[in-house]
Protein backbone atom coordinates (compact mmCIF):
# COMPACT_ATOMS: atom_id res chain seq x y z
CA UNK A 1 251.71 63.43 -115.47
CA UNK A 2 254.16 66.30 -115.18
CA UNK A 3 257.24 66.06 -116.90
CA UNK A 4 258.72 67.67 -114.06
CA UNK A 5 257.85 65.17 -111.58
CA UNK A 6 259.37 62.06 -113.94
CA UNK A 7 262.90 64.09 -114.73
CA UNK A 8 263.45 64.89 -110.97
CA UNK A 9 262.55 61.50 -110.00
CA UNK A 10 264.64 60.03 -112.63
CA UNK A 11 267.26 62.54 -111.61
CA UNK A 12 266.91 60.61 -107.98
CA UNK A 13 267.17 57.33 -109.17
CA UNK A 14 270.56 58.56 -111.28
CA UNK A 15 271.76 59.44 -108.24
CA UNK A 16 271.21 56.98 -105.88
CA UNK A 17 272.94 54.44 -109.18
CA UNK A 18 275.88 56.69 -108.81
CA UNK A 19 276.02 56.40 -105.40
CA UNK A 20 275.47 52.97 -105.32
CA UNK A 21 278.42 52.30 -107.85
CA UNK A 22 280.23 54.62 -106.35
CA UNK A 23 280.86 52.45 -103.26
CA UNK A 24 281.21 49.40 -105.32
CA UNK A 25 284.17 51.15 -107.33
CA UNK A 26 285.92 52.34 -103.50
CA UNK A 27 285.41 48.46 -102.69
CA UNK A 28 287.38 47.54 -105.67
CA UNK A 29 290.36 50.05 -105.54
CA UNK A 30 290.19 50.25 -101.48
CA UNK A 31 289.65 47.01 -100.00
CA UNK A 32 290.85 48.64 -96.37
CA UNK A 33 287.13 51.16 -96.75
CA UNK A 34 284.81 48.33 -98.53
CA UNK A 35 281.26 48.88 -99.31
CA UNK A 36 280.50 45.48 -100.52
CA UNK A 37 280.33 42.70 -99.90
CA UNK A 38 279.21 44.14 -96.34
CA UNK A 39 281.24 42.82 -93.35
CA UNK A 40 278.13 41.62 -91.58
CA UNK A 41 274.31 42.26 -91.20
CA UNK A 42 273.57 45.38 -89.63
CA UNK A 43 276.73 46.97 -90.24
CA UNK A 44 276.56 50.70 -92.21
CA UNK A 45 277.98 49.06 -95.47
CA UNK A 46 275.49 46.63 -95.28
CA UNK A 47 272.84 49.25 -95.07
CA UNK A 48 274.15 51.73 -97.47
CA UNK A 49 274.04 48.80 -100.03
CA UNK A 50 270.56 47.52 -98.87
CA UNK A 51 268.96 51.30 -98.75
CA UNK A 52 270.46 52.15 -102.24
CA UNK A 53 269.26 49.31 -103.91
CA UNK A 54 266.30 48.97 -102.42
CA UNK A 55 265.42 53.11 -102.92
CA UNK A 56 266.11 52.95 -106.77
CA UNK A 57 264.48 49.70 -107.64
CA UNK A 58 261.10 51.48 -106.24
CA UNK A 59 262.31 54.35 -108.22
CA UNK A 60 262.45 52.49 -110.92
CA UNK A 61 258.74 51.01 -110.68
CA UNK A 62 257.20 54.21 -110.17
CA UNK A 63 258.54 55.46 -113.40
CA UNK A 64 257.80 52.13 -114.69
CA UNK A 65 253.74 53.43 -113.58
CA UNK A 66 254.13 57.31 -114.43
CA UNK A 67 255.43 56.52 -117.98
CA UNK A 68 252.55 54.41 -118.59
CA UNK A 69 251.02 53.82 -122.40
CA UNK A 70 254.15 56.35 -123.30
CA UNK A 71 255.71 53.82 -125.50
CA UNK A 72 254.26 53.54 -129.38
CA UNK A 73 253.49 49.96 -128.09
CA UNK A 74 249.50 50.39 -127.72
CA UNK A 75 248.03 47.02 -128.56
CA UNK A 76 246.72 44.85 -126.10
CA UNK A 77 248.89 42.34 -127.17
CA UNK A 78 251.44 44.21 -125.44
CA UNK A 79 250.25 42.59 -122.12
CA UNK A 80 250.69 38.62 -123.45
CA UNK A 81 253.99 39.64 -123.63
CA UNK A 82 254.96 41.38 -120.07
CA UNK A 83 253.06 39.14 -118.64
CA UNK A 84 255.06 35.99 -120.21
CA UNK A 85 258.51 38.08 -119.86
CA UNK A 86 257.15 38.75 -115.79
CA UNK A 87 257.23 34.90 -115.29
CA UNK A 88 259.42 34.16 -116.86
CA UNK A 89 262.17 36.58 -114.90
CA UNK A 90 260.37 35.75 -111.92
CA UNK A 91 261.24 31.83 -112.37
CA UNK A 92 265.08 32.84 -112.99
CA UNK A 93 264.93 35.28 -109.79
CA UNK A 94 263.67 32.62 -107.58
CA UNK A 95 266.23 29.33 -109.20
CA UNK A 96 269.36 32.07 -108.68
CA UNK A 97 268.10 32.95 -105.31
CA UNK A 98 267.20 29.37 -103.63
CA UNK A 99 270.46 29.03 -105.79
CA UNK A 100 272.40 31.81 -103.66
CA UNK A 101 270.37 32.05 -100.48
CA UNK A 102 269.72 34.97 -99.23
CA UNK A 103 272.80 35.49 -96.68
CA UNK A 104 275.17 34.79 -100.04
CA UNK A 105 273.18 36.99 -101.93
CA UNK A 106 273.06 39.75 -99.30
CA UNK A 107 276.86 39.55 -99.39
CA UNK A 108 277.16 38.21 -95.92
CA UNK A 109 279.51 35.19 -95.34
CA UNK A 110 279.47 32.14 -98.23
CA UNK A 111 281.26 30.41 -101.10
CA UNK A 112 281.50 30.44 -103.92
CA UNK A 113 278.43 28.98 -105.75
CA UNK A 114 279.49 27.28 -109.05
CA UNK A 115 275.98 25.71 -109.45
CA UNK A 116 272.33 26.23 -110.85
CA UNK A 117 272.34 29.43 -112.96
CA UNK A 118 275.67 30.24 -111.94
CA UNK A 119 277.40 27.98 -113.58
């Protein structure tokens, strides 16, 4: 693959981090213009937060795909590993989210959670 294509999109995906942080940093230092946690669903914090994220995590997994075999890692052994390291994060994903539920985790309207793997 062109070089060309992986910088620019990894130029994207710096970008839409910065951004991203960006709002989180104005929610910290000006609580009156807040970015997150987003007043309610549907509002434009809540989608600037949801689009962001969203955007660079596929960002993220295409360069994940273009960069393929790129890594001195070439034995097939290599695949044993992800594949344990996949479940693995999948099985802590799922425990924080039932943990969180999704409204709490979308930064709509909850408490505190003191439980599961956020204890």
């Amino acid at each position: 693959m062109d070089m060309t294509i992986e910088f620019a999109l990894f130029t994207v995906t710096l970008v839409l981090e910065f951004l991203l942080g960006g709002g989180l940093i104005v929610s910290l230092l000006y609580p009156k213009y807040r970015v997150w946690p987003p007043p309610k669903k549907g509002s434009w914090q809540y989608w600037y937060t949801h689009l962001l994220t969203e955007s660079s995590i596929f960002c993220f997994l295409v360069l994940g795909f273009l960069d393929w075999n790129a890594l001195f890692l070439t034995h097939w052994l290599r695949f044993v590993f992800a594949f344990i390291f996949m479940v693995a994060g999948a099985i802590v994903f799922l425990w924080a989210l039932r943990t969180l539920t999704i409204n709490t985790s979308l930064g709509l309207k909850g408490k505190l959670i003191t439980k599961g793997p956020y204890r």
